[in-house]
N, C-alpha and C. Protein backbone atom coordinates (compact mmCIF):
# COMPACT_ATOMS: atom_id res chain seq x y z
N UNK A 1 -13.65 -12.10 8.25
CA UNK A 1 -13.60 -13.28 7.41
C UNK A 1 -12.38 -14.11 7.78
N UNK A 2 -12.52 -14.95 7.42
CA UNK A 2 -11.75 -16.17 7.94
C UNK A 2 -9.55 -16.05 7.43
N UNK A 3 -8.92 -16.03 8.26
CA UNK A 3 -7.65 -15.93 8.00
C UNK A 3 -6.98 -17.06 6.50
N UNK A 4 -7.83 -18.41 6.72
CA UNK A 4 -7.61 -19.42 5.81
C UNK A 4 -8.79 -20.09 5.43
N UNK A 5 -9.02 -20.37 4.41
CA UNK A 5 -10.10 -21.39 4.15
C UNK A 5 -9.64 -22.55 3.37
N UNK A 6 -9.50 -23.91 4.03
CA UNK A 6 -8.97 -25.19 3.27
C UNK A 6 -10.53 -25.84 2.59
N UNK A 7 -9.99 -26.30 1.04
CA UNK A 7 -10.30 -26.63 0.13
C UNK A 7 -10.17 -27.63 -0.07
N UNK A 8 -11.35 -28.74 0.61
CA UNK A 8 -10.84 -30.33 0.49
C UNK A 8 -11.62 -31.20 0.23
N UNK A 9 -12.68 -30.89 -0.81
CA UNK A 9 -13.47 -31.63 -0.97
C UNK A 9 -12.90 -32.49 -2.27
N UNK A 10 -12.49 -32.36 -3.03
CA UNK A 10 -11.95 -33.13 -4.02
C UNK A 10 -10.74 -33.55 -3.68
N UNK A 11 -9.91 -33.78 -2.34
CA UNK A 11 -8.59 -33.96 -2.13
C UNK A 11 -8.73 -35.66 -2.54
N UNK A 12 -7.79 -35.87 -3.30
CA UNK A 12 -7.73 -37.10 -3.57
C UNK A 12 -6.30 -37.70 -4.04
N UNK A 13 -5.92 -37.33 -5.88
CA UNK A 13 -4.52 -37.13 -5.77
C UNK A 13 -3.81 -36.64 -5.15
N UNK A 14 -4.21 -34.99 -4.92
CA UNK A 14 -4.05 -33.93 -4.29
C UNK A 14 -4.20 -33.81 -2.96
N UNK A 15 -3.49 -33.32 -2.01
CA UNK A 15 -3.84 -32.79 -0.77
C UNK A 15 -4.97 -31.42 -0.83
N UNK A 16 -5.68 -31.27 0.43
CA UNK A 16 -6.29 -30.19 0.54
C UNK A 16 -5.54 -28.88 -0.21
N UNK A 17 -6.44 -27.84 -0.34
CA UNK A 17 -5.83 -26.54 -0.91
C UNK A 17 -5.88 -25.66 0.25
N UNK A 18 -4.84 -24.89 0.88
CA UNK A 18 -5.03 -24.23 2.18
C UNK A 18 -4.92 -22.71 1.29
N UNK A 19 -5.95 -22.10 1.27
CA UNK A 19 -5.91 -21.02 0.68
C UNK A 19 -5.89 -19.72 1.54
N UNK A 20 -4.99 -19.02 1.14
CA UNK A 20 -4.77 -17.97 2.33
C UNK A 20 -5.60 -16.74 2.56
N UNK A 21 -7.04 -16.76 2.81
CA UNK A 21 -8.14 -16.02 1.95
C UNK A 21 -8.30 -14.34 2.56
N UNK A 22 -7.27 -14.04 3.60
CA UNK A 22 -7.24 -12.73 4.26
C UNK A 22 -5.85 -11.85 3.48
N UNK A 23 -5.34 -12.66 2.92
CA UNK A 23 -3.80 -12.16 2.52
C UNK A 23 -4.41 -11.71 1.07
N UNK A 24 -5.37 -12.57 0.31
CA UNK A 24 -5.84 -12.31 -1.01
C UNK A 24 -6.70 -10.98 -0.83
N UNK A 25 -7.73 -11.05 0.26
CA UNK A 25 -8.16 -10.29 0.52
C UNK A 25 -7.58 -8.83 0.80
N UNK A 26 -6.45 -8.67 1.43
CA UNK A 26 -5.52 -7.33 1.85
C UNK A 26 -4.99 -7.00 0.69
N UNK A 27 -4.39 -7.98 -0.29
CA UNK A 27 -3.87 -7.54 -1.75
C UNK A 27 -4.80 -7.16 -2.93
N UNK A 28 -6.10 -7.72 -2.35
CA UNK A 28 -7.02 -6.76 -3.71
C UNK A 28 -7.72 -5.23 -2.82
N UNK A 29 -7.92 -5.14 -2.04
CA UNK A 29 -7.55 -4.11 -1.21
C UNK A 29 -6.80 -3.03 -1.55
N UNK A 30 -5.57 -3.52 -1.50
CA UNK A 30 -3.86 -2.56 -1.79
C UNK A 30 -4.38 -1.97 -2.92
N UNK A 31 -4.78 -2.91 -3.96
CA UNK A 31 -4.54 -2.88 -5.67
C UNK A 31 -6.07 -1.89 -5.77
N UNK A 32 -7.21 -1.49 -5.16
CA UNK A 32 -8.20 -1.08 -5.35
C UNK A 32 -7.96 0.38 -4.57
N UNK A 33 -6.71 0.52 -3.46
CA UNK A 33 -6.88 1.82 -3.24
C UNK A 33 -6.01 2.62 -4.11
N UNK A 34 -5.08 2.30 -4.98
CA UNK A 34 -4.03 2.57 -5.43
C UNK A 34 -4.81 3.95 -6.85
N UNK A 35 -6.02 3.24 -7.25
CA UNK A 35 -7.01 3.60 -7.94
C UNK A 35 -7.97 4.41 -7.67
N UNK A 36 -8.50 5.55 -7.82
CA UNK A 36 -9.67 6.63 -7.34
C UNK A 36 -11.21 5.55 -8.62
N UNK A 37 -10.63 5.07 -9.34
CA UNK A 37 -11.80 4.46 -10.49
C UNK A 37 -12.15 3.32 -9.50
N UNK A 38 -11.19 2.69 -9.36
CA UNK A 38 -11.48 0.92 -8.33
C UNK A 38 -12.13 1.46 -7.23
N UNK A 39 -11.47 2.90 -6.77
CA UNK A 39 -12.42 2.94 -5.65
C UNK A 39 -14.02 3.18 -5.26
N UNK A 40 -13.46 3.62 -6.18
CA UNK A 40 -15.70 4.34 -6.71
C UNK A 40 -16.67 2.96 -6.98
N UNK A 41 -15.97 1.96 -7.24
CA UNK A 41 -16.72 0.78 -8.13
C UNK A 41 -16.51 -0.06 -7.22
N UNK A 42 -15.57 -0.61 -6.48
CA UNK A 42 -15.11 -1.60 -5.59
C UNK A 42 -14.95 -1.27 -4.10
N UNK A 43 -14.47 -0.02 -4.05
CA UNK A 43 -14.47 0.16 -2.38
C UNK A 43 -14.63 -0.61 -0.95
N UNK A 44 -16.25 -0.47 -1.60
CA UNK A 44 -16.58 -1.38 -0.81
C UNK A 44 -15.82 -3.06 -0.39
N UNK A 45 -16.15 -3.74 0.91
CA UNK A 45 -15.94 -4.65 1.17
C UNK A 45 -16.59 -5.86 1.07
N UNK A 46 -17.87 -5.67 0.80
CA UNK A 46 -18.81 -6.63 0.33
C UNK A 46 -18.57 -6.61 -0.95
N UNK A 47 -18.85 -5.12 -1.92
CA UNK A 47 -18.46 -5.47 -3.15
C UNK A 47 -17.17 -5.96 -4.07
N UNK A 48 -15.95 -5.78 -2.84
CA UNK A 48 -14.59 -6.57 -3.36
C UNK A 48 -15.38 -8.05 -3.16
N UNK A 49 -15.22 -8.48 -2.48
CA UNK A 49 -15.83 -10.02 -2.33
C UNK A 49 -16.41 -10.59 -3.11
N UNK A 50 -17.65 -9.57 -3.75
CA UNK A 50 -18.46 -10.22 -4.64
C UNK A 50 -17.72 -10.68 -6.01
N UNK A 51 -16.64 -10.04 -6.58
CA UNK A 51 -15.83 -10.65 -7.36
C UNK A 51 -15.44 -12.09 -7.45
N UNK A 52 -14.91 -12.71 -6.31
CA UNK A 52 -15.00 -14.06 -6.32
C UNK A 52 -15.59 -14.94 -5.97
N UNK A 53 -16.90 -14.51 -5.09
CA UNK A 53 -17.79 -14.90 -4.58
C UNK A 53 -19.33 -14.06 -5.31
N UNK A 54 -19.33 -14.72 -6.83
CA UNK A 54 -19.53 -14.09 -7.56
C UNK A 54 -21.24 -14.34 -7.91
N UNK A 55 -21.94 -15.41 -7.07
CA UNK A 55 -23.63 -15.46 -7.67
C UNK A 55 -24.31 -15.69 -6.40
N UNK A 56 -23.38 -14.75 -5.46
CA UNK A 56 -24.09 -14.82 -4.25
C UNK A 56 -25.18 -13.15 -4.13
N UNK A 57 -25.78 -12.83 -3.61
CA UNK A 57 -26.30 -11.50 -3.40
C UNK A 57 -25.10 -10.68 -2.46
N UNK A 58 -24.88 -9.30 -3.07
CA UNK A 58 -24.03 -8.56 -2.20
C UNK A 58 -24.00 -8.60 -0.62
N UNK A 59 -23.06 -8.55 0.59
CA UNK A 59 -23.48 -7.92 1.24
C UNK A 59 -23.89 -9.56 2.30
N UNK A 60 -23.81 -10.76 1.21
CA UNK A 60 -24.93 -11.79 2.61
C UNK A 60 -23.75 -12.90 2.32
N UNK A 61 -23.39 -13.63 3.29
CA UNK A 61 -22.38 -14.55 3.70
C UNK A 61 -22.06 -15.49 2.32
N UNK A 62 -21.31 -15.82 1.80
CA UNK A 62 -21.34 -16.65 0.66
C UNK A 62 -21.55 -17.61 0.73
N UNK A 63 -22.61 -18.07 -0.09
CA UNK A 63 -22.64 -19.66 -0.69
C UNK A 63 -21.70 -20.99 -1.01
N UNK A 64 -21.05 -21.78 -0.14
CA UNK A 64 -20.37 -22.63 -0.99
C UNK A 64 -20.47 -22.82 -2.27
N UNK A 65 -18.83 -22.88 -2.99
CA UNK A 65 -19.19 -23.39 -4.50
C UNK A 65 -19.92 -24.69 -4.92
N UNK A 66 -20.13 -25.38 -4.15
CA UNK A 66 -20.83 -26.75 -4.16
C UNK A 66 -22.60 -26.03 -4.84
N UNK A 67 -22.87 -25.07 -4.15
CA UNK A 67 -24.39 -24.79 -3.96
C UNK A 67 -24.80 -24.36 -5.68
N UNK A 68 -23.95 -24.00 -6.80
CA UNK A 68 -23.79 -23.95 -7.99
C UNK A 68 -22.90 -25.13 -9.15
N UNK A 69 -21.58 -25.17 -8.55
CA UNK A 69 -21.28 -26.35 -9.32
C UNK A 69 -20.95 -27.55 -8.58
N UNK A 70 -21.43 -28.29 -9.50
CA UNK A 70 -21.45 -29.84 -8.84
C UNK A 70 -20.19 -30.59 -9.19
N UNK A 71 -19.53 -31.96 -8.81
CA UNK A 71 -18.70 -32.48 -8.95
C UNK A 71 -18.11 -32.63 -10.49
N UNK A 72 -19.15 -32.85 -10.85
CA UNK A 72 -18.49 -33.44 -12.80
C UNK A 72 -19.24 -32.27 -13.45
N UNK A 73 -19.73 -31.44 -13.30
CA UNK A 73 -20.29 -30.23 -13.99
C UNK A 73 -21.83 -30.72 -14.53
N UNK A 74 -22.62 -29.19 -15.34
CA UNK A 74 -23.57 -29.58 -15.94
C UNK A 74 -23.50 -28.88 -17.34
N UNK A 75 -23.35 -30.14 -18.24
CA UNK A 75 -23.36 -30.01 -19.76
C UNK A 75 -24.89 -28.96 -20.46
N UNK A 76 -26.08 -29.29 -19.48
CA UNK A 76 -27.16 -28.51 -20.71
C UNK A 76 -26.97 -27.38 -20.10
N UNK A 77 -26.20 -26.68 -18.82
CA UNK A 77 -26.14 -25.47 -18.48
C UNK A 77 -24.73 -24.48 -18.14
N UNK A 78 -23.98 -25.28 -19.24
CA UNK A 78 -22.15 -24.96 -19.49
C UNK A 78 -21.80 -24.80 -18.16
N UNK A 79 -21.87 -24.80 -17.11
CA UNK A 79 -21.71 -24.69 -15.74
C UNK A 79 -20.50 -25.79 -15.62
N UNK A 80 -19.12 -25.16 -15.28
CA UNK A 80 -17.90 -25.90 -15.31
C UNK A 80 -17.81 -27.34 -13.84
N UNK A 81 -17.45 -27.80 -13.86
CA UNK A 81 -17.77 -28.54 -12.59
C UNK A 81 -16.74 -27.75 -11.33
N UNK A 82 -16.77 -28.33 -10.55
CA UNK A 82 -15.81 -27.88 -8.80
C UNK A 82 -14.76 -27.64 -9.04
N UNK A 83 -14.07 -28.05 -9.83
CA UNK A 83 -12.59 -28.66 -10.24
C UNK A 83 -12.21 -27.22 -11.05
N UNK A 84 -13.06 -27.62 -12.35
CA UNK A 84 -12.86 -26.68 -13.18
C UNK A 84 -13.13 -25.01 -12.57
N UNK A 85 -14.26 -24.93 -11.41
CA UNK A 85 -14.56 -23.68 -10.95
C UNK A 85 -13.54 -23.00 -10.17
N UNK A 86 -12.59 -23.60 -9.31
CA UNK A 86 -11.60 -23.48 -8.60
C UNK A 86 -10.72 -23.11 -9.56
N UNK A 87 -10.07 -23.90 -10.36
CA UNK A 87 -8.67 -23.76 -11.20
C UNK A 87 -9.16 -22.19 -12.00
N UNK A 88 -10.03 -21.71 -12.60
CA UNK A 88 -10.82 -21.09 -13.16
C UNK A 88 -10.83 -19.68 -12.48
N UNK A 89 -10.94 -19.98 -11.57
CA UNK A 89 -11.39 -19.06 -10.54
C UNK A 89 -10.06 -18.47 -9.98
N UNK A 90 -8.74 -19.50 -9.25
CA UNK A 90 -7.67 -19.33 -8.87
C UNK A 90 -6.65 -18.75 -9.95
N UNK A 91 -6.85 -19.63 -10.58
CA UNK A 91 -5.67 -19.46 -11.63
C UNK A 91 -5.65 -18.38 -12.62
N UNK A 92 -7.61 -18.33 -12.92
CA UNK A 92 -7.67 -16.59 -13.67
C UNK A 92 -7.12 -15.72 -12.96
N UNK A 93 -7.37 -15.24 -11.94
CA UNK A 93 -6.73 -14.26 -11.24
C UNK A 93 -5.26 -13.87 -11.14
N UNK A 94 -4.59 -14.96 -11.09
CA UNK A 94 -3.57 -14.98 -10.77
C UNK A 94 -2.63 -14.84 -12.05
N UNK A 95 -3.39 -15.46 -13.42
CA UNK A 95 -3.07 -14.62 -14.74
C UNK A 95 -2.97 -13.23 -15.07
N UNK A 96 -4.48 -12.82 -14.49
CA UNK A 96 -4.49 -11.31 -15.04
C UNK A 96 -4.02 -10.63 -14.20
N UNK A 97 -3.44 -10.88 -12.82
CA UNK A 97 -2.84 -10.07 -12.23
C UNK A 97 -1.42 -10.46 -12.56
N UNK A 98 -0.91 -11.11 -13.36
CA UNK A 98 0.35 -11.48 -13.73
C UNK A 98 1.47 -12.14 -12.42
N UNK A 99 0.78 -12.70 -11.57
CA UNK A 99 1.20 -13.58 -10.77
C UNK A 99 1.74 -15.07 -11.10
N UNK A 100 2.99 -15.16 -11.08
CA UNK A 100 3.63 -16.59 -11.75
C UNK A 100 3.45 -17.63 -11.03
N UNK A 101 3.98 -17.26 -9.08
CA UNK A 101 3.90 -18.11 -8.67
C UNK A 101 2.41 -18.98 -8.21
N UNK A 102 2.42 -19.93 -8.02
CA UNK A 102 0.90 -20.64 -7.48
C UNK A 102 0.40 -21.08 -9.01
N UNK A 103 0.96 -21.61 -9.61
CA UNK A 103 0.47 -22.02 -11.05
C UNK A 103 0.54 -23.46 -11.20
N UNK A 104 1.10 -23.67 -10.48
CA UNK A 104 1.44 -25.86 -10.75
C UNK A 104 0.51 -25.97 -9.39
N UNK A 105 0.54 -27.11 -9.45
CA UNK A 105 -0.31 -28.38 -8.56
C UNK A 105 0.02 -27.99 -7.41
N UNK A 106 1.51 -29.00 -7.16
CA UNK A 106 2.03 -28.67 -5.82
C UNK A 106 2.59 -26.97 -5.11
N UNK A 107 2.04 -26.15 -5.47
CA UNK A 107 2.05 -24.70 -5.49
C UNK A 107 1.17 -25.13 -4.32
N UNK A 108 -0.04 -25.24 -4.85
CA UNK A 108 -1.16 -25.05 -3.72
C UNK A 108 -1.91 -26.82 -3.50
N UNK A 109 -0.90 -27.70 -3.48
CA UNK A 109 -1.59 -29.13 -2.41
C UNK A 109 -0.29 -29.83 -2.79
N UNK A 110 -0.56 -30.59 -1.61
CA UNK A 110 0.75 -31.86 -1.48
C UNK A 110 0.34 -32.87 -2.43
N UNK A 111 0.77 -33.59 -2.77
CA UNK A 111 0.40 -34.82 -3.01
C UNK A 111 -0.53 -35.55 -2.31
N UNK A 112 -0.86 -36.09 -2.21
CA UNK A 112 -2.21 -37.45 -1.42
C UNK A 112 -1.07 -38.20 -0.95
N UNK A 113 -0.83 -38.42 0.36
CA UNK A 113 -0.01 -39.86 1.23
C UNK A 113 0.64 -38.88 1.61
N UNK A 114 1.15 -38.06 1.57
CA UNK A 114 2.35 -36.73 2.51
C UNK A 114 1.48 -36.92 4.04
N UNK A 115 0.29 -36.55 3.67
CA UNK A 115 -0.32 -35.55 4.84
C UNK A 115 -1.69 -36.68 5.19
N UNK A 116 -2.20 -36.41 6.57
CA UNK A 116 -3.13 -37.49 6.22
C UNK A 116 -3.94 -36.48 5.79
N UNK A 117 -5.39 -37.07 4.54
CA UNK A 117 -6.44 -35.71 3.90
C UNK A 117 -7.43 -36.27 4.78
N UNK A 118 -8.22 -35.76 6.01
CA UNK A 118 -9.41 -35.78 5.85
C UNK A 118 -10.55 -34.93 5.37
N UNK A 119 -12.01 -35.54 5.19
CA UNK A 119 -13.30 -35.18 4.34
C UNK A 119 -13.97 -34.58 4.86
């Protein structure tokens, strides 16, 4: 799997999100062998994945989040929009694992005009 995956479809205020997705990957790893319970349930490498890559079928390449939530969300099917699925997604984690840093904006994107963003 990929060392980084940048996050730039909504870059606008924001710069892209360069997310470091092998380093996240090695640290839920660490945190799942540490455990004989995590290991029985998670072990696996498809099934760590499926955690955040979470309405894809085990085991088969993931779906962009686009392919479920859409830009501004969908109200008759509580389905958070892109925005909300990311922050949601990033930022839960990084709660319940009691991780402080990566919590503000510029944590994870520049500003818009730093960098050039392309689409």
């Amino acid at each position: 799997f990929p060392e980084f995956v940048e996050i730039k479809i909504l870059a606008k205020e924001y710069g892209p999100s360069k997310m470091p997705h092998e380093r996240i990957a090695e640290r839920l790893h660490e945190h799942i062998e540490k455990s004989d319970l995590a290991k029985k349930f998670h072990g696996q490498v498809d099934v760590m994945c499926a955690g955040c890559h979470h309405r894809g079928p085990v085991g088969t390449k993931p779906r962009p989040c686009t392919a479920c939530h859409s830009i501004s969300g969908d109200e008759k099917t509580d389905k958070p929009g892109l925005k909300a699925a990311y922050h949601r997604q990033c930022m839960g984690c990084h709660e319940a694992m009691k991780i402080e840093k990566a919590m503000g904006c510029t944590d994870c994107h520049e500003k818009a005009g730093k960098k050039e963003v392309t689409q």
